[in-house]
N, C-alpha and C. Protein backbone atom coordinates (compact mmCIF):
# COMPACT_ATOMS: atom_id res chain seq x y z
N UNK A 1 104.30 134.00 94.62
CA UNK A 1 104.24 133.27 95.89
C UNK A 1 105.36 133.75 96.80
N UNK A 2 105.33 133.89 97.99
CA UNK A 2 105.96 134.04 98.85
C UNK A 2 107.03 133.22 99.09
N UNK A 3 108.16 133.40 99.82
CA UNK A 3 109.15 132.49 100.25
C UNK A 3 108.82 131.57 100.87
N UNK A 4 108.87 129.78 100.43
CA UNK A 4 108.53 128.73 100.85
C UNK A 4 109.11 129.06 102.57
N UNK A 5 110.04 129.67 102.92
CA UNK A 5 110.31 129.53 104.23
C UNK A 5 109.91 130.46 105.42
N UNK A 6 108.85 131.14 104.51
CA UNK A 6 108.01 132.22 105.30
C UNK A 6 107.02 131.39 105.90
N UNK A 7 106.36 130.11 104.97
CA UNK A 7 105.46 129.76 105.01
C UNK A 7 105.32 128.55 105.90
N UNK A 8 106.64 128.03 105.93
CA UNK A 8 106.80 126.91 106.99
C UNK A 8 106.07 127.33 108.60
N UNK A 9 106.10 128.38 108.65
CA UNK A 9 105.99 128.66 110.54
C UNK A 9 104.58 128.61 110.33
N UNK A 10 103.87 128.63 109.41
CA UNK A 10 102.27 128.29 109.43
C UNK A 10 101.85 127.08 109.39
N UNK A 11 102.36 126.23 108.94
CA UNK A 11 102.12 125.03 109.19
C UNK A 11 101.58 123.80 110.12
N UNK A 12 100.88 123.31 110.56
CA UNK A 12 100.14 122.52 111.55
C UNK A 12 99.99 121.09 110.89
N UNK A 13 99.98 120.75 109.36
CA UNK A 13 99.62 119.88 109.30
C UNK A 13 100.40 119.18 107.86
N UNK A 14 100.67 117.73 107.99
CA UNK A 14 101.88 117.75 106.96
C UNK A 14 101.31 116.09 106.36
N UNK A 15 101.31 116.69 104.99
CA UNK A 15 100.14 115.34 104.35
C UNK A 15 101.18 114.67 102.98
N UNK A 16 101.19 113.53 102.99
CA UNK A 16 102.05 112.81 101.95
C UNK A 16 101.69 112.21 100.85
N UNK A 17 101.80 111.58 99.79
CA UNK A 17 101.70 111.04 99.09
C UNK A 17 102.53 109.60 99.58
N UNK A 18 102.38 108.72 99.06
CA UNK A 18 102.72 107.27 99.61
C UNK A 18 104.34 106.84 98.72
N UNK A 19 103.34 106.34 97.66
CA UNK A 19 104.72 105.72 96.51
C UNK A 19 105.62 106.98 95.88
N UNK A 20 106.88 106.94 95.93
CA UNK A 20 107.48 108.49 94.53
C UNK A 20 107.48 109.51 95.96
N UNK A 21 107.22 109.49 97.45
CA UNK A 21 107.28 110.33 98.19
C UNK A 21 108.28 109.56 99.22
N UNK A 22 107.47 108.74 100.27
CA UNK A 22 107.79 108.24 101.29
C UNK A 22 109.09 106.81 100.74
N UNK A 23 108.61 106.08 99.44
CA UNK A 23 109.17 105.31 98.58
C UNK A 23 109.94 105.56 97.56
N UNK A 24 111.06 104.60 96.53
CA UNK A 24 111.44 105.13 95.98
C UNK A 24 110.50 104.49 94.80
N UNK A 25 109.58 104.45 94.74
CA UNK A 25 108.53 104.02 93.27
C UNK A 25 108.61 102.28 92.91
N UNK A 26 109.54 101.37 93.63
CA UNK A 26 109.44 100.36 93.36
C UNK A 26 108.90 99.56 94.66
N UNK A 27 108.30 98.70 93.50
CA UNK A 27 107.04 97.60 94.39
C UNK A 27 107.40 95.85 94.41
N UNK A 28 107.36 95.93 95.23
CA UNK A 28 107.73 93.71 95.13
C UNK A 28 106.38 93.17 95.98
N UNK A 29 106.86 92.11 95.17
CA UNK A 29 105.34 91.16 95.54
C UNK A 29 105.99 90.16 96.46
N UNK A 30 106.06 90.23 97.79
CA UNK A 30 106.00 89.88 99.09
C UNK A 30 105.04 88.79 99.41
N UNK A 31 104.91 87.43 99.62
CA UNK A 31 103.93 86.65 100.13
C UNK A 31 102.48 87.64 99.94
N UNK A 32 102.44 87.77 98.75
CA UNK A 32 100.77 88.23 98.29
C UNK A 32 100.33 89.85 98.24
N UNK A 33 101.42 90.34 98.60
CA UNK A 33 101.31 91.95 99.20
C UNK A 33 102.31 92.77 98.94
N UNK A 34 101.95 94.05 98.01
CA UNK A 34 102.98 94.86 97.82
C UNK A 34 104.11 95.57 98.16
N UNK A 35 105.12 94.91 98.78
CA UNK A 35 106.12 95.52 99.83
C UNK A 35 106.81 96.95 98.89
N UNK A 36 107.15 97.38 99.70
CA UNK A 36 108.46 99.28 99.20
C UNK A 36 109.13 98.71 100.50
N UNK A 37 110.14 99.90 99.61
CA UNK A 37 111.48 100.38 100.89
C UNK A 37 110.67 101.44 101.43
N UNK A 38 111.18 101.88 102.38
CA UNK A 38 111.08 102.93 103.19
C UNK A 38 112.28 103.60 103.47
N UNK A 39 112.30 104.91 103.96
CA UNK A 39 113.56 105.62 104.45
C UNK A 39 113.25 105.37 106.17
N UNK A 40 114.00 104.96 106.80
CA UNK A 40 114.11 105.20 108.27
C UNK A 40 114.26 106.62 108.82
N UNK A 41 114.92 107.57 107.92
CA UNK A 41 114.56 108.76 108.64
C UNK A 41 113.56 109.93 108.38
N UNK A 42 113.28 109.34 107.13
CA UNK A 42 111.59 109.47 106.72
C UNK A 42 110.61 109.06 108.57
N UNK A 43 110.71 108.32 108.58
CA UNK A 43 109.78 107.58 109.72
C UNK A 43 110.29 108.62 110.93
N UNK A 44 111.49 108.49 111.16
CA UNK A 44 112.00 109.34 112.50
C UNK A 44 111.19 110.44 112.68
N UNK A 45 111.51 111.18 111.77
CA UNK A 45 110.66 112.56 111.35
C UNK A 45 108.81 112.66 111.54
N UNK A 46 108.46 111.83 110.72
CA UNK A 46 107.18 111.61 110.99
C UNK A 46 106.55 111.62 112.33
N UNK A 47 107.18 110.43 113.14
CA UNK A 47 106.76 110.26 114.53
C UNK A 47 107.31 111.05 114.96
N UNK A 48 108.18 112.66 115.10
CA UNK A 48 108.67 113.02 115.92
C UNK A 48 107.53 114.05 115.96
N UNK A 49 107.08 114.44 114.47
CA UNK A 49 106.55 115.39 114.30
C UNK A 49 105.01 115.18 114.99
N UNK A 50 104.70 114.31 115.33
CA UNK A 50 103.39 113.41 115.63
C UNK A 50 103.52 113.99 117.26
N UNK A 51 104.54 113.43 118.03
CA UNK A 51 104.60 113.73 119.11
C UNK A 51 104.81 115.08 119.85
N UNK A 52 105.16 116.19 118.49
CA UNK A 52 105.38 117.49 118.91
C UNK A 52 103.93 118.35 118.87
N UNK A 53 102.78 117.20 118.37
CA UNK A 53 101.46 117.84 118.06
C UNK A 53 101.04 118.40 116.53
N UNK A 54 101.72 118.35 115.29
CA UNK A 54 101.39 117.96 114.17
C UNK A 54 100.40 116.97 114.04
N UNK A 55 99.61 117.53 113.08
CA UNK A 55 98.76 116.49 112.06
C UNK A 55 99.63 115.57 111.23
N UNK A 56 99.58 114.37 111.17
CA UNK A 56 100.51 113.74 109.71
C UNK A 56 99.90 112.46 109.14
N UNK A 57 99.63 113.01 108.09
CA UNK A 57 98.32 111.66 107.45
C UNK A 57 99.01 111.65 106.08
N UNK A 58 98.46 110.11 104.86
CA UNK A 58 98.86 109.67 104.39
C UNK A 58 97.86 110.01 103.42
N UNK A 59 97.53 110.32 101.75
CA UNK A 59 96.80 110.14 101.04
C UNK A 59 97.41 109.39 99.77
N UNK A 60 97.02 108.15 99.36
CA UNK A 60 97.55 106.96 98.30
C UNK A 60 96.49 106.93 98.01
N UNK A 61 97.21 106.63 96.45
CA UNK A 61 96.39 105.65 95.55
C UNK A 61 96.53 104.07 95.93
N UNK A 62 97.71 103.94 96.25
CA UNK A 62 98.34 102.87 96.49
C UNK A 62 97.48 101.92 97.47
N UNK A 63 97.92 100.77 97.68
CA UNK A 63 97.21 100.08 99.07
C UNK A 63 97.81 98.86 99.07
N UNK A 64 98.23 98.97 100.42
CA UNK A 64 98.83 97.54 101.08
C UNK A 64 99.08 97.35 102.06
N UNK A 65 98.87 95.98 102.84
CA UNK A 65 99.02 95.78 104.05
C UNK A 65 100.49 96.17 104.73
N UNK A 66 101.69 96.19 104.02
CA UNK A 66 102.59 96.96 104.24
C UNK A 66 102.97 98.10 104.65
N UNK A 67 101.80 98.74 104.08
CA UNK A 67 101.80 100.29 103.90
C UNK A 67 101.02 100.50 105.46
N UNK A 68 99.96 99.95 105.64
CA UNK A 68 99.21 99.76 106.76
C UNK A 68 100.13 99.78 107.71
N UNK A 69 101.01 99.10 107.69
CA UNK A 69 101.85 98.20 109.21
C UNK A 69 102.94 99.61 109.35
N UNK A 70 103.45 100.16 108.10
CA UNK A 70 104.31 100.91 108.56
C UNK A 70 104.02 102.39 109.26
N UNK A 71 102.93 102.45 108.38
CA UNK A 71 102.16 103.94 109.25
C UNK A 71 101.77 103.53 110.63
N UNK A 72 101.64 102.79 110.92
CA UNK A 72 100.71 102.19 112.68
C UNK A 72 101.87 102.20 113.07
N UNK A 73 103.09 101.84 112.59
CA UNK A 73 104.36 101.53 113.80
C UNK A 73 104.72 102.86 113.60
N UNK A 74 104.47 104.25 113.11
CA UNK A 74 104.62 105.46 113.44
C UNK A 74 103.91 106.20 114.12
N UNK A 75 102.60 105.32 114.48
CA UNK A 75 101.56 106.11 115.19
C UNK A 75 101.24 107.26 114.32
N UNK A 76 100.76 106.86 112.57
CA UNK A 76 100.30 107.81 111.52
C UNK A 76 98.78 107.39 111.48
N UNK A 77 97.94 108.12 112.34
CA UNK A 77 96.62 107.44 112.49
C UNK A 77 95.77 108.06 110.99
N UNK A 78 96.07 108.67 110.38
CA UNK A 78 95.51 109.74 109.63
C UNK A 78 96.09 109.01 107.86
N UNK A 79 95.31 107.60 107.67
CA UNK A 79 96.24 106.92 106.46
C UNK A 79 95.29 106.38 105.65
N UNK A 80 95.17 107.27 104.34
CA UNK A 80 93.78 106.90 103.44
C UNK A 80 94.81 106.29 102.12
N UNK A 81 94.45 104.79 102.43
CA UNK A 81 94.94 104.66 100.98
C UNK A 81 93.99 103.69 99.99
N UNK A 82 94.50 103.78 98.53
CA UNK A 82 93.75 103.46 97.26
C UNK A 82 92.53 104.57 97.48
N UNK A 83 93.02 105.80 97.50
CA UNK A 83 92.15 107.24 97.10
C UNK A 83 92.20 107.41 95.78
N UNK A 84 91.18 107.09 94.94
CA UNK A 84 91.69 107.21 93.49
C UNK A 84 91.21 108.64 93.01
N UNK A 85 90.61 109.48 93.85
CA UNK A 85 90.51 111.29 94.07
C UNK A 85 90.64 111.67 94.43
N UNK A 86 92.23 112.16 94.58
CA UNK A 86 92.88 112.92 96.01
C UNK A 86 91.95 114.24 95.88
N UNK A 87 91.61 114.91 94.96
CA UNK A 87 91.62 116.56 95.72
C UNK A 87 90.28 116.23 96.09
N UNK A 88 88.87 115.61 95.79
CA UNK A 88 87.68 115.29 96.61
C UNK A 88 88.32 115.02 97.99
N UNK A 89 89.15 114.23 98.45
CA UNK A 89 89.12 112.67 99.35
C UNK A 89 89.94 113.92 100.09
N UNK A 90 91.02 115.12 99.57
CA UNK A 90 91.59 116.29 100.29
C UNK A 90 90.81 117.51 100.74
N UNK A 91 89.51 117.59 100.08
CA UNK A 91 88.94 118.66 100.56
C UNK A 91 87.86 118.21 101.82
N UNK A 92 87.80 116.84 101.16
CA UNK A 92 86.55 116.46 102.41
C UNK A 92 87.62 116.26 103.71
N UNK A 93 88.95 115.76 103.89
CA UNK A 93 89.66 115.85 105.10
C UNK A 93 89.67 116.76 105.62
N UNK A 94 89.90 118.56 104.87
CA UNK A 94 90.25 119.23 105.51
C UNK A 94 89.03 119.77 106.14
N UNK A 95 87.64 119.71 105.69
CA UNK A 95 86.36 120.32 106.30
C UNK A 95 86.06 119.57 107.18
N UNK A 96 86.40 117.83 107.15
CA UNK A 96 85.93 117.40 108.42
C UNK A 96 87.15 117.57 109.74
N UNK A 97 88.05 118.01 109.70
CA UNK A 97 88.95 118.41 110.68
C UNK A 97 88.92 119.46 110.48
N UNK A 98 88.20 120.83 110.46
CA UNK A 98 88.20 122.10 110.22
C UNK A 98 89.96 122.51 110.18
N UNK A 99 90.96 122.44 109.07
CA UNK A 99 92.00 122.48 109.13
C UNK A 99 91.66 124.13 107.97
N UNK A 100 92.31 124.55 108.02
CA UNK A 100 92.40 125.79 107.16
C UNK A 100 93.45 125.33 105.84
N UNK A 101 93.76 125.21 105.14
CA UNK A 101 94.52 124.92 103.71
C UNK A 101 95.92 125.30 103.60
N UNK A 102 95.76 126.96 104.51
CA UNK A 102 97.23 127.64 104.32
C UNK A 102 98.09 126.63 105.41
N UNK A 103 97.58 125.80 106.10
CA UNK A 103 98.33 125.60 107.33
C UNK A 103 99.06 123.90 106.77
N UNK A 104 98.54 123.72 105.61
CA UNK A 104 98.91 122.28 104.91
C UNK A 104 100.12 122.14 104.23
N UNK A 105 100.82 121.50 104.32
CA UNK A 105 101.77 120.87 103.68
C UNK A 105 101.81 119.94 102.80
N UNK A 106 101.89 119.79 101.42
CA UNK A 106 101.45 118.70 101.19
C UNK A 106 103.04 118.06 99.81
N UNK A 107 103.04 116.87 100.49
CA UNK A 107 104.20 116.93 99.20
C UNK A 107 103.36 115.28 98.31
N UNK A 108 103.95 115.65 96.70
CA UNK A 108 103.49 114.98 95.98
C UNK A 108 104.51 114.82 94.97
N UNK A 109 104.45 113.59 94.12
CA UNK A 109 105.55 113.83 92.81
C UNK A 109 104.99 113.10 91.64
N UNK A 110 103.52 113.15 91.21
CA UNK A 110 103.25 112.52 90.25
C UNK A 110 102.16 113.63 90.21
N UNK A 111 101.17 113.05 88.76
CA UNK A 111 100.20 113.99 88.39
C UNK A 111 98.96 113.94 89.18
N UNK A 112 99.21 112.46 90.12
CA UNK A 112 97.60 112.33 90.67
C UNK A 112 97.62 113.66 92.04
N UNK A 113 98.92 113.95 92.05
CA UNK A 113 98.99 114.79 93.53
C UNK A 113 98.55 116.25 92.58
N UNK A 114 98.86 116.77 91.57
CA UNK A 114 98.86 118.01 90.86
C UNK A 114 97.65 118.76 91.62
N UNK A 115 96.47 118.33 91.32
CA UNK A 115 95.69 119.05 91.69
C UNK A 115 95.50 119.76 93.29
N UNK A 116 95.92 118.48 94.44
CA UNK A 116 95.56 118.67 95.31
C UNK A 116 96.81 120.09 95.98
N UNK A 117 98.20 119.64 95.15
CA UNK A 117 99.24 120.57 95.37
C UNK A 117 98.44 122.27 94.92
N UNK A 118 97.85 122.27 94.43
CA UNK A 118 97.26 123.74 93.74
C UNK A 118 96.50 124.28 95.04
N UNK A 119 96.38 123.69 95.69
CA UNK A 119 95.38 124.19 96.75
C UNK A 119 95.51 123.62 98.04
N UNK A 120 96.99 123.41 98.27
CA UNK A 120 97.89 123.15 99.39
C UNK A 120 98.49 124.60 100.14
N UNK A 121 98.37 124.73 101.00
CA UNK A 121 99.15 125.98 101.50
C UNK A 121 100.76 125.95 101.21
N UNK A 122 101.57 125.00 101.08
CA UNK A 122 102.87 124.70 100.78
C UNK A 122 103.00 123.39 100.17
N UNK A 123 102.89 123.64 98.78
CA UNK A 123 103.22 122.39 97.72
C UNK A 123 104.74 122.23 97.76
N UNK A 124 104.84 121.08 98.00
CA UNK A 124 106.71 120.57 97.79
C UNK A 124 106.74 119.35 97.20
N UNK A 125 107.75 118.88 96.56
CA UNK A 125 108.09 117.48 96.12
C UNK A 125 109.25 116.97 96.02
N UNK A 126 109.72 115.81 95.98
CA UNK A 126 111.15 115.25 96.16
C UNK A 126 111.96 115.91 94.82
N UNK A 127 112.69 115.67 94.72
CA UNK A 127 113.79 116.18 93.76
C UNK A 127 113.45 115.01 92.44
N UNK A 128 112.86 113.74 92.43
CA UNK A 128 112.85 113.28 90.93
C UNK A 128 111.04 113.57 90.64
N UNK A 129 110.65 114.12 91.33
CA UNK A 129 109.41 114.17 90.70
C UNK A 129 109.04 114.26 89.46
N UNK A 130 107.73 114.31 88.98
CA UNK A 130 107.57 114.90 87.68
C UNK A 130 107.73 116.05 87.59
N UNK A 131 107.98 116.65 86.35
CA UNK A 131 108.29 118.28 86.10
C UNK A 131 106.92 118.76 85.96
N UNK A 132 105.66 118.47 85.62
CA UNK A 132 104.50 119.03 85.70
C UNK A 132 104.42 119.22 87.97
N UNK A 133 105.02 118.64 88.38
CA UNK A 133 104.37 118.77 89.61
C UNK A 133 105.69 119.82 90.30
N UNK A 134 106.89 119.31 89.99
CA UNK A 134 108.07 120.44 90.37
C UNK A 134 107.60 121.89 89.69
N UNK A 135 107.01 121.97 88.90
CA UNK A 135 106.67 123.61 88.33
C UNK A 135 105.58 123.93 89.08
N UNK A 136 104.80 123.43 90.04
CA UNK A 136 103.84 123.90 91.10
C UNK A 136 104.65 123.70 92.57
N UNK A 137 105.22 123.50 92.55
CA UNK A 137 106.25 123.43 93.96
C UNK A 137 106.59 124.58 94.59
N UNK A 138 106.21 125.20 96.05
CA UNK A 138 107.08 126.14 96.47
C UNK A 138 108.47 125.63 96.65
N UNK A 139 108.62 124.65 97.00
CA UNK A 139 110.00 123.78 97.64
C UNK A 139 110.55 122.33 96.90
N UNK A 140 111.51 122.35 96.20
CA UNK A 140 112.02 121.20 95.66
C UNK A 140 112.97 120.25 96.73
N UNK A 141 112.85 119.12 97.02
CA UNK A 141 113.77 118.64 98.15
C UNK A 141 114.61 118.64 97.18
N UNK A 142 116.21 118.74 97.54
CA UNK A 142 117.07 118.14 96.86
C UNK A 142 117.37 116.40 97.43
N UNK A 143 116.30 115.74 97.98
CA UNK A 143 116.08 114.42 97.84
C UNK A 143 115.26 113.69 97.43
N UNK A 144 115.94 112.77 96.83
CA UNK A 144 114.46 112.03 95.58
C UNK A 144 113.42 111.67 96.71
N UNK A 145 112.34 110.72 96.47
CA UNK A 145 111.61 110.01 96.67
C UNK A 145 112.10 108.51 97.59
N UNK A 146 112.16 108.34 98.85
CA UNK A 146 112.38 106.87 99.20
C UNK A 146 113.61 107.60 99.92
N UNK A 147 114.12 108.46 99.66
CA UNK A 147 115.84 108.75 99.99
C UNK A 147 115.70 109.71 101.23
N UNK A 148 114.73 110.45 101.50
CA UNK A 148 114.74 111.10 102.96
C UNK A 148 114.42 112.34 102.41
N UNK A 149 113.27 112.60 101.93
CA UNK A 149 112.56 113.95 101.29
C UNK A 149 111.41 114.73 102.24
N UNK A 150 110.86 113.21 103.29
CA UNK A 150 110.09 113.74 103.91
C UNK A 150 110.79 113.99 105.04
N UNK A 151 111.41 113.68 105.52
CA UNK A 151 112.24 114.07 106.40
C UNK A 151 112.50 115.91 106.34
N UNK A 152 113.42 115.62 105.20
CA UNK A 152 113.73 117.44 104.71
C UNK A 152 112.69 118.11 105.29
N UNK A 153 111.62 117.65 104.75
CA UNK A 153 110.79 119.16 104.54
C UNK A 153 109.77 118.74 106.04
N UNK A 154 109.65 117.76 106.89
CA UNK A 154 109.80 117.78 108.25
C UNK A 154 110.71 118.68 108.91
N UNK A 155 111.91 118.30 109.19
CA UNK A 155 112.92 119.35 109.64
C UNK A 155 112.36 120.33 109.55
N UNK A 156 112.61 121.10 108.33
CA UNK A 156 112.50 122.55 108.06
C UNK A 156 111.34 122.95 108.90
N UNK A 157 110.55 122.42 108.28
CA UNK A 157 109.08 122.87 109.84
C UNK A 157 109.34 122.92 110.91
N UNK A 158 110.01 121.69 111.54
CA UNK A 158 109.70 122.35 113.06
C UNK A 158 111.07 122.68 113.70
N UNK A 159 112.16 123.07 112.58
CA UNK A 159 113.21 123.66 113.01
C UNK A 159 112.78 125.52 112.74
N UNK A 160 111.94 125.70 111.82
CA UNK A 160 111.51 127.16 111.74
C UNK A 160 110.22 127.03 112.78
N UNK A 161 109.82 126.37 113.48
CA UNK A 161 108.69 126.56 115.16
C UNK A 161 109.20 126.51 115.60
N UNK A 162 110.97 125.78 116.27
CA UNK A 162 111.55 126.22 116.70
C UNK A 162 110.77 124.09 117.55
N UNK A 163 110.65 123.62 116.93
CA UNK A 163 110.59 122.22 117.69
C UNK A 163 111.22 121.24 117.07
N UNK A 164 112.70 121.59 116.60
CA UNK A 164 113.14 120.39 116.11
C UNK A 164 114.35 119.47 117.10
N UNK A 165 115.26 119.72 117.65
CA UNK A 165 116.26 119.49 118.33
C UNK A 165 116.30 119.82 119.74
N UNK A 166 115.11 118.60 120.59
CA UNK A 166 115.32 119.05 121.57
C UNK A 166 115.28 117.52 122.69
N UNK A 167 114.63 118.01 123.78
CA UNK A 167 114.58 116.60 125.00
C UNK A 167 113.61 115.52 123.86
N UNK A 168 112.80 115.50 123.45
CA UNK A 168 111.68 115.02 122.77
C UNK A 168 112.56 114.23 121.22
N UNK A 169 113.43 114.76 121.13
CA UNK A 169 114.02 114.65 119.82
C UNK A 169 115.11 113.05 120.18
N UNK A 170 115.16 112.68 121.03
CA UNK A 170 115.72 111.65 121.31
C UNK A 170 115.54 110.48 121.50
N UNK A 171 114.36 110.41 121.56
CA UNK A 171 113.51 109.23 121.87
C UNK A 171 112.32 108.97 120.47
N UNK A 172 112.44 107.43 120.37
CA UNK A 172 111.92 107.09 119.64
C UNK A 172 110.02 106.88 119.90
């Protein structure tokens, strides 16, 4: 495989895994509904990347009205969750948005992501992932899960397009 940072400038479209990605894997039961932490600069990133013209969608197993509320207050219109077949539920996304594969990003850190990472144009995962999914990784964050992983590997994208730090970058 090529240098994960060759591959960044191809990129158009940047797809997540929910829990063990965006979260740090723990769940509380909230007035009836599964609450997580979130990273705030997880989110920064997301919506920045949204507004620079990126794709950025969500694929979970997971599901909760939580999860719902936090992607909408990022303007993450692109949020499939309790997918209990990511690489079906990933191939049918990318044919109905004619997206090409090499141009995907996809980070994952458990086994349900394995497959879909195989046939990601740039597989990455947080730094505690599983080791079955870090040994398919072009890119290891050196940040866990929940701690600002998506962020990382945000940056890197649109600081190698050359859209990371600019008028746009200031505003929420």
């Amino acid at each position: 495989m090529r240098n994960y940072k060759e591959l960044l400038k191809n990129i158009t479209t940047l797809i997540f895994d929910y829990d063990g990605v965006l979260t740090d894997c723990k769940v509380y039961l909230i007035n009836n509904d599964f609450a997580r932490t979130a990273n705030v600069r997880d989110g920064y990133a997301m919506q920045l990347a949204i507004k620079k013209g990126y794709r950025v969608a969500i694929i979970s197993g997971g599901k909760s009205e939580s999860m719902e509320q936090r992607m909408n207050a990022l303007n993450v219109s692109d949020v499939f969750l309790g997918v209990s077949d990511k690489l079906t539920f990933y191939r049918q996304y990318l044919k109905e948005n004619k997206i090409p594969a090499e141009s995907v990003l996809f980070m994952g850190d458990d086994i349900p992501d394995y497959q879909v990472m195989l046939e990601a144009g740039l597989p990455v995962c947080p730094a505690d992932a599983a080791e079955e999914i870090k040994s398919i990784s072009a890119y290891i964050s050196h940040k866990s899960g929940g701690e600002g992983c998506a962020r990382d590997v945000i940056e890197q994208v649109l600081k190698a397009q050359g859209n990371w730090f600019d008028g746009e970058a200031f505003h929420w």
